[in-house]
C-alpha atoms as a PDB file:
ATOM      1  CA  UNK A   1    -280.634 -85.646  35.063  1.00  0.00           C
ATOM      2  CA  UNK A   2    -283.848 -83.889  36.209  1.00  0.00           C
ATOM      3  CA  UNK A   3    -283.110 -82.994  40.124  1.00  0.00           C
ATOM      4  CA  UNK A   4    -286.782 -81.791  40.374  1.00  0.00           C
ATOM      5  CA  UNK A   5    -287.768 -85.682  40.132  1.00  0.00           C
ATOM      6  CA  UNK A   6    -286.317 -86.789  43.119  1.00  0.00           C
ATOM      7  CA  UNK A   7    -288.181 -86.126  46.396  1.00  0.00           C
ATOM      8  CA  UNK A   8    -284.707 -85.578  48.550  1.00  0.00           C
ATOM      9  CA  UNK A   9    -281.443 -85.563  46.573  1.00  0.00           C
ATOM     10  CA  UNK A  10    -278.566 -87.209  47.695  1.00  0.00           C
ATOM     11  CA  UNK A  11    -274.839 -87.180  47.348  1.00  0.00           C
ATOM     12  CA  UNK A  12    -272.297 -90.138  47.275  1.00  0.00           C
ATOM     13  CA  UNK A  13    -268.448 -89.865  48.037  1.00  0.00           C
ATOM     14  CA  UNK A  14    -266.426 -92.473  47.794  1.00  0.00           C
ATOM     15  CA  UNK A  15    -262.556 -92.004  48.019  1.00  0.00           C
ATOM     16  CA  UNK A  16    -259.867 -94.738  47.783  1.00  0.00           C
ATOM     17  CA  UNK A  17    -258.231 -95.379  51.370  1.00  0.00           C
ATOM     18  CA  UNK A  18    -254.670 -93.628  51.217  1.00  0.00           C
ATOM     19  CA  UNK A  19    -255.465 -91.630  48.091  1.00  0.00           C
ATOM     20  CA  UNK A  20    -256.719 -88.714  49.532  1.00  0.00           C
ATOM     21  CA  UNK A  21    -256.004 -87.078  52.898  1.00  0.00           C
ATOM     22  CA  UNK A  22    -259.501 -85.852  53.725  1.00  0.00           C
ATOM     23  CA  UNK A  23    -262.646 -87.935  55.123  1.00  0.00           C
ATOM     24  CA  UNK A  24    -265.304 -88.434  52.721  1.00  0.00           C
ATOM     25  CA  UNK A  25    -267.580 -87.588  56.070  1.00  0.00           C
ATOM     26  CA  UNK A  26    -266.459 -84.548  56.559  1.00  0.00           C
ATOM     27  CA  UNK A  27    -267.100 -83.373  52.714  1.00  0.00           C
ATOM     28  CA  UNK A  28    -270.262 -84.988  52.415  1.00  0.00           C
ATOM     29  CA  UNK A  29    -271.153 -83.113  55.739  1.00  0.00           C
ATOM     30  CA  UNK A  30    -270.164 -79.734  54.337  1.00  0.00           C
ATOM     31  CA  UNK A  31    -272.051 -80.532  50.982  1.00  0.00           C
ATOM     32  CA  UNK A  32    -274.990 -81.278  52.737  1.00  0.00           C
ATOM     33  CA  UNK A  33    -275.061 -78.333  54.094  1.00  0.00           C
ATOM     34  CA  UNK A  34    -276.081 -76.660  51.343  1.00  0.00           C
ATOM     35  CA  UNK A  35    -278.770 -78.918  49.959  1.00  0.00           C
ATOM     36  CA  UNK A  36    -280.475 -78.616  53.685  1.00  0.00           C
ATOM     37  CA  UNK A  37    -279.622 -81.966  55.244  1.00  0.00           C
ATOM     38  CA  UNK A  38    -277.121 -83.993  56.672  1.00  0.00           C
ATOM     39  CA  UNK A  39    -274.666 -87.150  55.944  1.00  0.00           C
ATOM     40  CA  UNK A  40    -272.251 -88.717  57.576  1.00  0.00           C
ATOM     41  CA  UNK A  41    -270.243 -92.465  57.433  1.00  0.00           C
ATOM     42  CA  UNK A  42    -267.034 -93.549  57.341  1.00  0.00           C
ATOM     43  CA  UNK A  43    -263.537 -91.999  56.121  1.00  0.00           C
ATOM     44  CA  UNK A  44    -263.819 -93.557  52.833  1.00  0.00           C
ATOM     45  CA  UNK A  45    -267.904 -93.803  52.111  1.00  0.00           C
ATOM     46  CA  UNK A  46    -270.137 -91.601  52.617  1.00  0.00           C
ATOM     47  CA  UNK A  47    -273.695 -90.321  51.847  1.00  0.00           C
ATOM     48  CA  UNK A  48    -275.775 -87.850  51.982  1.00  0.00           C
ATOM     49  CA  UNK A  49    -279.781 -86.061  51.650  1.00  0.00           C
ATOM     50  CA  UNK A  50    -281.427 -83.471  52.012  1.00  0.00           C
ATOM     51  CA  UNK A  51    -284.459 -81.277  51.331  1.00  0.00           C
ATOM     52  CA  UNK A  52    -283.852 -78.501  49.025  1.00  0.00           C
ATOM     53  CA  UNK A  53    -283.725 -80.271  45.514  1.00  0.00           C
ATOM     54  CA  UNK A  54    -283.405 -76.835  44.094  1.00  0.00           C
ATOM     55  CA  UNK A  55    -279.449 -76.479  45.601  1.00  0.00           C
ATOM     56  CA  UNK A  56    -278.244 -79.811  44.758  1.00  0.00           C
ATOM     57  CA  UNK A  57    -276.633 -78.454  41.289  1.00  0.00           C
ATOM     58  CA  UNK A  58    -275.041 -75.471  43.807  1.00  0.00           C
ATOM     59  CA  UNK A  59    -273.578 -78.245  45.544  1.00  0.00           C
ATOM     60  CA  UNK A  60    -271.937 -80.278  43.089  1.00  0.00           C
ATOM     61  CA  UNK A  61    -270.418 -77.068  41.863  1.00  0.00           C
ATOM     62  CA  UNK A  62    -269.278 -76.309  45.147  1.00  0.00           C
ATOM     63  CA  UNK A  63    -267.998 -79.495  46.007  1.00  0.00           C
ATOM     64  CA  UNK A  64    -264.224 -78.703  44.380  1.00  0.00           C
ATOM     65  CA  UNK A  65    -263.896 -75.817  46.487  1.00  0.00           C
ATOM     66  CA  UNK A  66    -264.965 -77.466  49.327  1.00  0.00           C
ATOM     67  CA  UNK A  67    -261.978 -80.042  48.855  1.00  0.00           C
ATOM     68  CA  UNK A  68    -259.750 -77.588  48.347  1.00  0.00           C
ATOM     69  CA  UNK A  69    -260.592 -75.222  51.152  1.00  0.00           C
ATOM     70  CA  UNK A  70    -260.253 -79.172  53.381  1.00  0.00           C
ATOM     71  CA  UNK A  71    -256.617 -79.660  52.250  1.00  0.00           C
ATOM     72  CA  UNK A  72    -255.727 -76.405  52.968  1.00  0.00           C
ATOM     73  CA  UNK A  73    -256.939 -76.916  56.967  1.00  0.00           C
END
């Protein structure tokens, strides 16, 4: 996918109630973070944009250590 397409990227997280013990909230929150934005939503959906399309790959590739560095709280 071309990121440089989309005006502001977004990011999606979706995680099956009682399969994880994080909020998808409070990881799309961190993600967005990096990307230059903000997201919020519920435990289990949640979304995401923001305005440095350049940092959205940085994000995805962050996003596992962002999970893990959540468990470990």
């Amino acid at each position: 996918m071309d990121f440089e397409d989309l005006r502001e990227p977004s990011i999606t997280s979706i995680l099956l109630i009682g399969k994880l013990t994080f909020s998808a909230k409070v990881l799309i929150s961190k993600l967005a973070i990096i990307i230059d934005g903000g997201g919020g939503g519920k435990d289990s959906v949640a979304t995401a944009g923001g305005k440095d399309v350049a940092k959205l790959d940085e994000a995805l590739n962050q996003s596992l250590k962002i999970i893990k560095n959540i468990l470990d709280e």
